[in-house]
PDB file of N, CA and C in Angstrom:
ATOM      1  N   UNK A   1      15.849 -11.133  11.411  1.00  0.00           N
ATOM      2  CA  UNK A   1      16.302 -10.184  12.401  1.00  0.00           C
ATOM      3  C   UNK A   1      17.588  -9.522  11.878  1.00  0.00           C
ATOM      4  N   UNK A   2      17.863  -8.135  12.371  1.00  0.00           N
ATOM      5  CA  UNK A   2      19.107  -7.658  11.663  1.00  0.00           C
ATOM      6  C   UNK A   2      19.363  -6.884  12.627  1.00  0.00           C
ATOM      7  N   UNK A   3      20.674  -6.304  12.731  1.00  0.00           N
ATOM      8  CA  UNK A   3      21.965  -5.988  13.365  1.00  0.00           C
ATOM      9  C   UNK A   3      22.500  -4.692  12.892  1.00  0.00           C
ATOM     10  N   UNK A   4      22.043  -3.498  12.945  1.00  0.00           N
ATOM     11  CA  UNK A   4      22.473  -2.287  12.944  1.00  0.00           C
ATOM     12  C   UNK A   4      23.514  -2.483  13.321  1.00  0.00           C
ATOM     13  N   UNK A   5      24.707  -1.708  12.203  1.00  0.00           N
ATOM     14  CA  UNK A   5      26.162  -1.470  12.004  1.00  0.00           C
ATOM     15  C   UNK A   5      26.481   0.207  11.711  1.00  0.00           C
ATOM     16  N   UNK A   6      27.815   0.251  12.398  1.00  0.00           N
ATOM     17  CA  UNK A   6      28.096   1.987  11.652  1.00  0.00           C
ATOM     18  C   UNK A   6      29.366   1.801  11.141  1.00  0.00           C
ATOM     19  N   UNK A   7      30.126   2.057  10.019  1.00  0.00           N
ATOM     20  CA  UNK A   7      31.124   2.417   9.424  1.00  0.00           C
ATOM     21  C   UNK A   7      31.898   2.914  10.020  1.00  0.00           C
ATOM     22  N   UNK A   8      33.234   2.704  10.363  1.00  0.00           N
ATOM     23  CA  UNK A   8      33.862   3.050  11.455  1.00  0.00           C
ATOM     24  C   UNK A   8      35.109   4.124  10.598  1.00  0.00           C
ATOM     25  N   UNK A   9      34.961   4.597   9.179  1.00  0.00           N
ATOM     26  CA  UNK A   9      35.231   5.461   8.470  1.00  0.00           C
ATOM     27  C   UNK A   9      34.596   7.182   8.496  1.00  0.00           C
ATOM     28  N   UNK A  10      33.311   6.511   7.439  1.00  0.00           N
ATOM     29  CA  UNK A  10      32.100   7.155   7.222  1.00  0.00           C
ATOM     30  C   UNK A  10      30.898   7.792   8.197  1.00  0.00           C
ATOM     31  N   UNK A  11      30.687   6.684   8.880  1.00  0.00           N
ATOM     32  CA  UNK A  11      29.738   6.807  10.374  1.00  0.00           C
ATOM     33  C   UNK A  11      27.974   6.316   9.566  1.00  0.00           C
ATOM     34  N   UNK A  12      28.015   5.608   8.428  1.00  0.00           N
ATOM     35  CA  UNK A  12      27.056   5.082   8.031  1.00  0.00           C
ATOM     36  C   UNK A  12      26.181   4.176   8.227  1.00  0.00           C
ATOM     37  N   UNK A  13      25.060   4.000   8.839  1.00  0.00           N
ATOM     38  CA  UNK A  13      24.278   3.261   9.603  1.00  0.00           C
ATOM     39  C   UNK A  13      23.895   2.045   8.213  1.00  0.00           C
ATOM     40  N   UNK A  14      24.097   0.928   8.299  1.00  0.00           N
ATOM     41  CA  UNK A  14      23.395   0.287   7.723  1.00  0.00           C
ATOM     42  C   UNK A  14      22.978  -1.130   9.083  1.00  0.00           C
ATOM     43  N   UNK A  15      22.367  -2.002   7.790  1.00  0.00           N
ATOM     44  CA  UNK A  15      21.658  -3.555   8.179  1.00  0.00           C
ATOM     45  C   UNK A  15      22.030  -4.450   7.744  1.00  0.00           C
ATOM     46  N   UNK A  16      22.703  -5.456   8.654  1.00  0.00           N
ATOM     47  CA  UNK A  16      22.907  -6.582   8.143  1.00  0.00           C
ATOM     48  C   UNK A  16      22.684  -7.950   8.929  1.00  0.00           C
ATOM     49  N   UNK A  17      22.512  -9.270   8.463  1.00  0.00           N
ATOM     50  CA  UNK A  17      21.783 -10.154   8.843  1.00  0.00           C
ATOM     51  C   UNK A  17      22.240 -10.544  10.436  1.00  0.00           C
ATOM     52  N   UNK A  18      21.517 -10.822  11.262  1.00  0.00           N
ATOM     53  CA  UNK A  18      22.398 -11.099  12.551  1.00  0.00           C
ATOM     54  C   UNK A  18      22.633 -12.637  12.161  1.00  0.00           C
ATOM     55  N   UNK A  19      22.391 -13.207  11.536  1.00  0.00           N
ATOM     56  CA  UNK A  19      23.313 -15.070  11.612  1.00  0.00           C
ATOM     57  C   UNK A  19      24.235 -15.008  10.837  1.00  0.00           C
ATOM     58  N   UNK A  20      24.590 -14.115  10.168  1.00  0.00           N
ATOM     59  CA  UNK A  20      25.993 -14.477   9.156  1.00  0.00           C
ATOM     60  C   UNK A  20      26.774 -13.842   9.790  1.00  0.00           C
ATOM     61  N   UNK A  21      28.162 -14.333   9.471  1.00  0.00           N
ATOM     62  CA  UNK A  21      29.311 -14.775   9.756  1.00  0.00           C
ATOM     63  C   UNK A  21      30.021 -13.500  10.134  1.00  0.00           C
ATOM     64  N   UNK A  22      29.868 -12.229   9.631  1.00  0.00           N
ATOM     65  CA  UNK A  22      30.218 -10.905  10.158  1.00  0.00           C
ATOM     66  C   UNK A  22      29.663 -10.455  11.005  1.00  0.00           C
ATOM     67  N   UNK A  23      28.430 -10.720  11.337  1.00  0.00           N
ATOM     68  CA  UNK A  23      27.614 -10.388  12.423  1.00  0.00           C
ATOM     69  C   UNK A  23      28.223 -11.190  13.606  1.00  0.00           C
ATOM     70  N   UNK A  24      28.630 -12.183  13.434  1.00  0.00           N
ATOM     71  CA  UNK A  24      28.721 -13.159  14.720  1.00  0.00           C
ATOM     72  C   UNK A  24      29.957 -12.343  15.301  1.00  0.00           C
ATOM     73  N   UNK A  25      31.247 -12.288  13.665  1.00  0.00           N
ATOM     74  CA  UNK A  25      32.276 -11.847  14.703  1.00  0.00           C
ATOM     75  C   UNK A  25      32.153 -10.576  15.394  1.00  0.00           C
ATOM     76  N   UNK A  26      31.663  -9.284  14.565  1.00  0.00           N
ATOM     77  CA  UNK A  26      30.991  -8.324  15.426  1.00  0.00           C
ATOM     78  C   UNK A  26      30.830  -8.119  16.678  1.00  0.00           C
ATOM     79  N   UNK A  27      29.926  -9.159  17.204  1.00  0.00           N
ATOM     80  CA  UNK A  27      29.321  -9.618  18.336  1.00  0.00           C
ATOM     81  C   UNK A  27      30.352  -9.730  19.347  1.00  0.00           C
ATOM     82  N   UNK A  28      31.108 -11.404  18.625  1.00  0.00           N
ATOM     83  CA  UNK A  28      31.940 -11.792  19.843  1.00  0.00           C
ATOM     84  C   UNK A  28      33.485 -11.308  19.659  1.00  0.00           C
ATOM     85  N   UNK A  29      34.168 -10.646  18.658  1.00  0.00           N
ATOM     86  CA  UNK A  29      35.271 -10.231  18.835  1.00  0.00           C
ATOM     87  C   UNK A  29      35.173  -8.701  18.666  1.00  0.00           C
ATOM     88  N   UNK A  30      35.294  -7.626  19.800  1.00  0.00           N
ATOM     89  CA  UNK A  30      34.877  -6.431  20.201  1.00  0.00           C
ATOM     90  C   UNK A  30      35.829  -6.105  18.807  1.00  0.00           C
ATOM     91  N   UNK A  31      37.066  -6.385  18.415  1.00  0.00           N
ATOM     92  CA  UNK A  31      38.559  -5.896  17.807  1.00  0.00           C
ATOM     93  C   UNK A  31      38.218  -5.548  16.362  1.00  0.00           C
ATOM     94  N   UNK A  32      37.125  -6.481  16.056  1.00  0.00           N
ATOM     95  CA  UNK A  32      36.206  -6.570  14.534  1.00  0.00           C
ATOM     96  C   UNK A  32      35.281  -5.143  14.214  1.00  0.00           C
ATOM     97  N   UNK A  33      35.975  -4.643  13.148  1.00  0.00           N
ATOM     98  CA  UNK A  33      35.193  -3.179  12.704  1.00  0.00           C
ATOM     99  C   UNK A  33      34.540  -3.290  11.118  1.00  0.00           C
ATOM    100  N   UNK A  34      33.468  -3.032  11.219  1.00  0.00           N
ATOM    101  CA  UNK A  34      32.732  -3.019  10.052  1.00  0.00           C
ATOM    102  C   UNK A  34      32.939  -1.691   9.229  1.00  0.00           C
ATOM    103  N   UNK A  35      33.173  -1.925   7.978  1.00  0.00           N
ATOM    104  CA  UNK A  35      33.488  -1.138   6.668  1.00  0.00           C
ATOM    105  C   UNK A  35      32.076  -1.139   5.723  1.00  0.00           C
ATOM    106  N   UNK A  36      31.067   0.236   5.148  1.00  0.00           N
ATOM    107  CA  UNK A  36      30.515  -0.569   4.800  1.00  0.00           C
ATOM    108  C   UNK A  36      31.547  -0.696   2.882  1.00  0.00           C
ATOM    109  N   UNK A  37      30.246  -1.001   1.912  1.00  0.00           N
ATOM    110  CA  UNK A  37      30.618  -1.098   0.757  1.00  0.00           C
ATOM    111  C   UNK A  37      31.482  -0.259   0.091  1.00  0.00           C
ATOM    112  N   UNK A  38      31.219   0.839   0.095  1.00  0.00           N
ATOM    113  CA  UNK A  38      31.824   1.841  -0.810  1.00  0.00           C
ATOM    114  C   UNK A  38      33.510   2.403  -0.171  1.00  0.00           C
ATOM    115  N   UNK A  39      33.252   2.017   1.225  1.00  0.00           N
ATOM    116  CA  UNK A  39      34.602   2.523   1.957  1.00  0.00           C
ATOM    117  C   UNK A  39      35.576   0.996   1.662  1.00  0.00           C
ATOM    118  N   UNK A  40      34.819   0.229   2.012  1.00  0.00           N
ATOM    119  CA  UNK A  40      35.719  -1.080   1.595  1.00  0.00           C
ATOM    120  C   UNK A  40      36.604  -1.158  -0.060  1.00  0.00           C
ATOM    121  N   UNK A  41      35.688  -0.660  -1.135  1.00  0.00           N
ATOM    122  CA  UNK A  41      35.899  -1.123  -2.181  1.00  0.00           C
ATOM    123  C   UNK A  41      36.856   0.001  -2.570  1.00  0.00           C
ATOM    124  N   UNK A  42      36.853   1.540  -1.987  1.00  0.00           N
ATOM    125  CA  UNK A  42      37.802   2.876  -1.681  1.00  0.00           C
ATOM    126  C   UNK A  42      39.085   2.012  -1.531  1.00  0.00           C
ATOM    127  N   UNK A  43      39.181   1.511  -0.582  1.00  0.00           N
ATOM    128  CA  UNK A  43      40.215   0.779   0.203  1.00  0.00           C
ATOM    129  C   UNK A  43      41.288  -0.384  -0.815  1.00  0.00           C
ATOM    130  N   UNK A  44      40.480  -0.811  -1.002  1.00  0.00           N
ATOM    131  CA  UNK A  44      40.894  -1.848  -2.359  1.00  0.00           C
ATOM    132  C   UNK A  44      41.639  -1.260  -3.142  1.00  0.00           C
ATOM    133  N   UNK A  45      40.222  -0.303  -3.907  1.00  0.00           N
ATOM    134  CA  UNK A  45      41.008   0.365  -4.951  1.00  0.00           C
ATOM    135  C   UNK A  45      43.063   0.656  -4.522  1.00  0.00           C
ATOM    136  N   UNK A  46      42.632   1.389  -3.543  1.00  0.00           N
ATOM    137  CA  UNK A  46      43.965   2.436  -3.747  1.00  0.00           C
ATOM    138  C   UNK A  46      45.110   1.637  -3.721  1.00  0.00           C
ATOM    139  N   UNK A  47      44.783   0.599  -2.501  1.00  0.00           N
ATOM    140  CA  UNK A  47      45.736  -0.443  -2.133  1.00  0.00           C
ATOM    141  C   UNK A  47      46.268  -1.002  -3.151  1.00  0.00           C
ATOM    142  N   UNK A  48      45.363  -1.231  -4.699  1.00  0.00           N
ATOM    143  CA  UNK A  48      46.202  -2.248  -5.855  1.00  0.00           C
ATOM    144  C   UNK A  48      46.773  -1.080  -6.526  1.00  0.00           C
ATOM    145  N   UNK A  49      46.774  -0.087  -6.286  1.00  0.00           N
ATOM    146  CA  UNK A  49      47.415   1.216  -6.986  1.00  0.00           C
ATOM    147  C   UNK A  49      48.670   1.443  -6.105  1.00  0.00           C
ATOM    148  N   UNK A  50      49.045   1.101  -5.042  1.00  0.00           N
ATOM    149  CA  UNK A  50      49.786   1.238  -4.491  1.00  0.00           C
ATOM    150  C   UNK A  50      50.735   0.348  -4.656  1.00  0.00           C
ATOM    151  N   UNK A  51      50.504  -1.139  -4.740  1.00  0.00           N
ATOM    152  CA  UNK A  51      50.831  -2.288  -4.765  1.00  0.00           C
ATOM    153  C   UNK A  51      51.456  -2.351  -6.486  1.00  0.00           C
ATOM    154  N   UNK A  52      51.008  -1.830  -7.527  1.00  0.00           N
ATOM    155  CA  UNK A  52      51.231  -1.423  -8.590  1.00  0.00           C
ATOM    156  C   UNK A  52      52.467  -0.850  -8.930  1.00  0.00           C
ATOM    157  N   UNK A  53      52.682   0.261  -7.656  1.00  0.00           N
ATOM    158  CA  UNK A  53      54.109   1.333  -8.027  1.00  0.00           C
ATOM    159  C   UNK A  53      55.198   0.848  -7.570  1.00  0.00           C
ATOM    160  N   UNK A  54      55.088  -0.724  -7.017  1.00  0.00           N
ATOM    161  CA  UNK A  54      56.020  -0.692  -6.827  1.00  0.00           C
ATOM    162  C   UNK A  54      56.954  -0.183  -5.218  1.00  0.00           C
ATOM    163  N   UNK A  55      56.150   0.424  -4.201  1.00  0.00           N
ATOM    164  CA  UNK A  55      56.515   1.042  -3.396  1.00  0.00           C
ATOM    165  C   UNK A  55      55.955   0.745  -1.873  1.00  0.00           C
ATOM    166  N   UNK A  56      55.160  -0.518  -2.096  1.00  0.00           N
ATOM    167  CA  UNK A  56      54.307  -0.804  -1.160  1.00  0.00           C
ATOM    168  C   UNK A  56      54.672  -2.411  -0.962  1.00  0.00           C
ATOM    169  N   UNK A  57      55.160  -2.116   0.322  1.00  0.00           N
ATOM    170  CA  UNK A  57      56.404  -3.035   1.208  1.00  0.00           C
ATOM    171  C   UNK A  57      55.797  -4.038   2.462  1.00  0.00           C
ATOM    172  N   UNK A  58      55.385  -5.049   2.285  1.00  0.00           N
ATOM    173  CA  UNK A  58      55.051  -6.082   3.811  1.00  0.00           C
ATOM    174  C   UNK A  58      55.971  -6.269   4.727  1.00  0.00           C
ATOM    175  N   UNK A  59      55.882  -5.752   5.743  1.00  0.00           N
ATOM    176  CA  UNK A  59      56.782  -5.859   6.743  1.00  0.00           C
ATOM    177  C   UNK A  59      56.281  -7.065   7.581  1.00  0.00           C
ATOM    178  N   UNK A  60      57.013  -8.507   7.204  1.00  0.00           N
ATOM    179  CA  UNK A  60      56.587  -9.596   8.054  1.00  0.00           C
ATOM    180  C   UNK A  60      57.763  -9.707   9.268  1.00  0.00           C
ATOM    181  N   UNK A  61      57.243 -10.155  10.168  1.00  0.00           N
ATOM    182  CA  UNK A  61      57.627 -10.724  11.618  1.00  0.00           C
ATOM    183  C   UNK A  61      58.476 -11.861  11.397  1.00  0.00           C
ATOM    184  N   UNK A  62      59.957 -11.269  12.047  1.00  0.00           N
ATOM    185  CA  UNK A  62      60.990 -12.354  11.776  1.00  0.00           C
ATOM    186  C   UNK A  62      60.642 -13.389  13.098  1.00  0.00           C
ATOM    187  N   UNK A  63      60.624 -14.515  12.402  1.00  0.00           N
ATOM    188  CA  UNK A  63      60.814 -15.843  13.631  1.00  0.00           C
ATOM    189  C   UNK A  63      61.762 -16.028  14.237  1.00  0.00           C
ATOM    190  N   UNK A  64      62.365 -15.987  15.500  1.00  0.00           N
ATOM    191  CA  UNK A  64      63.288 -16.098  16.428  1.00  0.00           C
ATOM    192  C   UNK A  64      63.467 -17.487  16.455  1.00  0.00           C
ATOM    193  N   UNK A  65      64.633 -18.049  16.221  1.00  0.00           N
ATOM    194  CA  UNK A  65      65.093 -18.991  16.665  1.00  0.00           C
ATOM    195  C   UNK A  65      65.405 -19.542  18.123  1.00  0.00           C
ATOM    196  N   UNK A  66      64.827 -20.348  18.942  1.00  0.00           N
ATOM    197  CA  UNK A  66      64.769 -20.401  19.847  1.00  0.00           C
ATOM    198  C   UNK A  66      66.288 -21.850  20.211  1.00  0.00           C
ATOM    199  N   UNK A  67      67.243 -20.852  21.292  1.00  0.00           N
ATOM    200  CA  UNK A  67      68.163 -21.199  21.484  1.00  0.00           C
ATOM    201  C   UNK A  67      68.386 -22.512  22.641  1.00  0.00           C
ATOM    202  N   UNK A  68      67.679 -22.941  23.282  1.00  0.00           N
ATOM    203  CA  UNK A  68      67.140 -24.073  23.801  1.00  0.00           C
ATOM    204  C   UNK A  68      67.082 -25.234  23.272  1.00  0.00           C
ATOM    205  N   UNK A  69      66.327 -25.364  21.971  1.00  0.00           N
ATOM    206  CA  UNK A  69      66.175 -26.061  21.670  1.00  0.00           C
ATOM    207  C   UNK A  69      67.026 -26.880  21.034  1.00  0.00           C
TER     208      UNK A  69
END
Protein backbone atom coordinates (compact mmCIF):
# COMPACT_ATOMS: atom_id res chain seq x y z
CA UNK A 1 0.00 0.00 0.00
CA UNK A 2 1.41 3.53 -0.60
CA UNK A 3 0.87 7.04 0.51
CA UNK A 4 0.75 9.80 -2.05
CA UNK A 5 3.05 12.76 -1.03
CA UNK A 6 3.55 16.38 -2.60
CA UNK A 7 6.77 18.35 -2.23
CA UNK A 8 6.09 21.15 -0.30
CA UNK A 9 8.84 23.10 -2.59
CA UNK A 10 8.21 21.75 -6.05
CA UNK A 11 4.47 20.51 -5.71
CA UNK A 12 5.66 16.95 -6.96
CA UNK A 13 3.40 14.09 -6.49
CA UNK A 14 5.22 11.07 -5.66
CA UNK A 15 4.80 7.35 -3.66
CA UNK A 16 5.97 6.20 -0.83
CA UNK A 17 5.55 3.15 1.42
CA UNK A 18 2.76 3.75 4.05
CA UNK A 19 4.76 1.53 6.98
CA UNK A 20 7.98 3.31 6.94
CA UNK A 21 8.99 5.59 9.23
CA UNK A 22 8.30 8.92 7.13
CA UNK A 23 5.06 7.90 6.33
CA UNK A 24 4.08 7.31 9.92
CA UNK A 25 5.42 10.72 10.91
CA UNK A 26 3.54 12.32 8.00
CA UNK A 27 0.50 10.89 9.29
CA UNK A 28 0.77 11.61 12.93
CA UNK A 29 2.83 14.81 13.19
CA UNK A 30 0.73 17.37 10.85
CA UNK A 31 4.36 19.83 11.43
CA UNK A 32 6.30 17.01 9.20
CA UNK A 33 6.79 18.18 5.42
CA UNK A 34 7.99 15.97 2.81
CA UNK A 35 10.92 17.05 0.40
CA UNK A 36 11.12 14.92 -2.44
CA UNK A 37 14.80 13.78 -3.77
CA UNK A 38 16.14 16.27 -5.90
CA UNK A 39 14.82 19.29 -3.67
CA UNK A 40 16.33 17.59 -0.64
CA UNK A 41 19.72 16.88 -2.15
CA UNK A 42 19.36 21.03 -3.76
CA UNK A 43 19.19 21.73 -0.12
CA UNK A 44 22.24 19.91 1.01
CA UNK A 45 24.13 20.92 -1.64
CA UNK A 46 24.00 24.67 -0.98
CA UNK A 47 23.93 24.34 2.75
CA UNK A 48 27.74 22.66 2.67
CA UNK A 49 28.60 25.61 0.36
CA UNK A 50 27.47 27.84 2.72
CA UNK A 51 28.86 26.15 5.70
CA UNK A 52 32.21 26.20 3.63
CA UNK A 53 32.47 30.21 3.47
CA UNK A 54 32.66 30.47 6.49
CA UNK A 55 29.55 32.72 7.01
CA UNK A 56 26.97 30.39 8.10
CA UNK A 57 26.26 30.88 11.88
CA UNK A 58 23.97 28.43 14.46
CA UNK A 59 22.14 30.44 16.52
CA UNK A 60 21.63 28.07 19.66
CA UNK A 61 19.19 28.81 22.59
CA UNK A 62 20.87 30.14 25.66
CA UNK A 63 19.84 28.07 28.87
CA UNK A 64 18.55 30.25 31.62
CA UNK A 65 19.70 29.64 34.78
CA UNK A 66 17.05 29.14 37.00
CA UNK A 67 17.29 31.36 40.13
CA UNK A 68 15.36 29.20 42.65
CA UNK A 69 17.18 26.73 42.61
Amino acid sequence: MNLRVKCVLCDTVEKIDSNSLQAKRLRNRRIHMYLCQTCDKRIEVNTKKRHETGNFKLYKKKKQSNSLI
